[in-house]
Protein backbone atom coordinates (compact mmCIF):
# COMPACT_ATOMS: atom_id res chain seq x y z
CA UNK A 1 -6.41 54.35 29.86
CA UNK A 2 -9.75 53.61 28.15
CA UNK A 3 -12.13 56.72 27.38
CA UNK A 4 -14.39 54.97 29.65
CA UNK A 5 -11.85 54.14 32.78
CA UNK A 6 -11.09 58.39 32.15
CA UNK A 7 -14.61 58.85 32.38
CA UNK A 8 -14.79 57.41 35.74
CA UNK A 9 -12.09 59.65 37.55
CA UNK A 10 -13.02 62.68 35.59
CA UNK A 11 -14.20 64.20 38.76
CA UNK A 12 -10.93 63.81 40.26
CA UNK A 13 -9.79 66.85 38.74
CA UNK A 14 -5.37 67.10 39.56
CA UNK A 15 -5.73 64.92 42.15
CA UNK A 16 -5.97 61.85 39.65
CA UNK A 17 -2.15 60.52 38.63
CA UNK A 18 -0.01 57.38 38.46
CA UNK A 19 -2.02 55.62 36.12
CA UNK A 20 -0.88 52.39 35.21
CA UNK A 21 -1.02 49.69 32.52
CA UNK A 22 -1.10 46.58 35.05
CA UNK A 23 -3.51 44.41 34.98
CA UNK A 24 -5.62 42.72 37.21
CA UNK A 25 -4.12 39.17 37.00
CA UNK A 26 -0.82 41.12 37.35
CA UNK A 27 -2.09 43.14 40.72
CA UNK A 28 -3.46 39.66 42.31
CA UNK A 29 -0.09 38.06 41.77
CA UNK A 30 1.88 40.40 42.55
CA UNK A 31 3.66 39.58 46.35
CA UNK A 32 3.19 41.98 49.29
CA UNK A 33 5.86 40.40 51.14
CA UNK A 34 7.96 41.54 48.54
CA UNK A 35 11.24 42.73 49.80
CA UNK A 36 11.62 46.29 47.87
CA UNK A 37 14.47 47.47 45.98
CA UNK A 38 14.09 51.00 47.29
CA UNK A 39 12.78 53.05 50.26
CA UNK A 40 9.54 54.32 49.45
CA UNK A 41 9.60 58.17 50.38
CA UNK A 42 6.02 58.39 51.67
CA UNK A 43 5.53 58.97 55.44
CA UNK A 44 4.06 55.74 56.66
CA UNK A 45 2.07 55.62 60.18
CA UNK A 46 2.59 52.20 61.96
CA UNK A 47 0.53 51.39 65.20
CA UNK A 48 1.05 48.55 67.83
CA UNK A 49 -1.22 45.51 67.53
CA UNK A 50 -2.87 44.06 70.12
CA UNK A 51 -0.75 41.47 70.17
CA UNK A 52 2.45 43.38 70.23
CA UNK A 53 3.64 43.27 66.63
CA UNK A 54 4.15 46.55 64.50
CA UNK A 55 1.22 47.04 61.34
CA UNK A 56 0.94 49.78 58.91
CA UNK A 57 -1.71 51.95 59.64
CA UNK A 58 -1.24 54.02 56.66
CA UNK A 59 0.50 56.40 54.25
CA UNK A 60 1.20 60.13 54.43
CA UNK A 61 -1.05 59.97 57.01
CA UNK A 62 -0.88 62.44 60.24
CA UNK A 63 1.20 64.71 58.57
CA UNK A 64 0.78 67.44 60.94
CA UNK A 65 2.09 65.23 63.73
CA UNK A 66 4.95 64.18 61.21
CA UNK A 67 6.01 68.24 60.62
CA UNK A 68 5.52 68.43 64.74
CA UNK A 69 8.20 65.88 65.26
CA UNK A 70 10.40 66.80 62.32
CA UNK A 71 10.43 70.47 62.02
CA UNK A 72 9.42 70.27 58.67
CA UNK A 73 7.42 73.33 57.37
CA UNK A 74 7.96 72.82 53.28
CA UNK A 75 5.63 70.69 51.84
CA UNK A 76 7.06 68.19 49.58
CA UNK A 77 9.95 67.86 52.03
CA UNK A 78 7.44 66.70 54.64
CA UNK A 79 5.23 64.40 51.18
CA UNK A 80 8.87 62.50 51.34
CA UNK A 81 10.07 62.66 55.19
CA UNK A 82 9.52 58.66 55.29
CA UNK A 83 12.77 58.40 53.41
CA UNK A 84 14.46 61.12 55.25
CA UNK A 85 13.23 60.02 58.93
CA UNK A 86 13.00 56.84 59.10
């Protein structure tokens, strides 16, 4: 990354990581319909539309309700229950 893009997330402190080399152009082409390759391990929070259909709401989000329904009490095993209860 440039001094300058650093510069920006300095105040991020440990929770800055992942940084990337994409571009841009790359990012705007890129298709979110995608089918993946792999499961992505995050806990993702889908909510009913008001039309019916399923929509993400969100990643690693309500993790407390996540460790309610799983039983999970150690951390990164919870970060990565998406992939473990699907």
């Amino acid at each position: 990354m440039s001094r300058g893009a650093l510069a920006d997330f300095e105040t991020w402190g440990d929770e800055l990581h992942g940084e990337s080399w994409i571009s841009w152009a790359e990012l705007a082409a890129a298709d979110g319909d995608e089918a993946s390759n792999e499961v992505d391990g995050c806990v993702h929070e889908f909510r009913r539309s008001s039309g019916g259909s399923w929509k993400m709401h969100g990643q690693n989000s309500r993790l407390i309700r996540i460790a309610e329904l799983s039983g999970l009490t150690d951390a990164r095993q919870l970060y990565s229950a998406g992939s473990v209860y699907p």
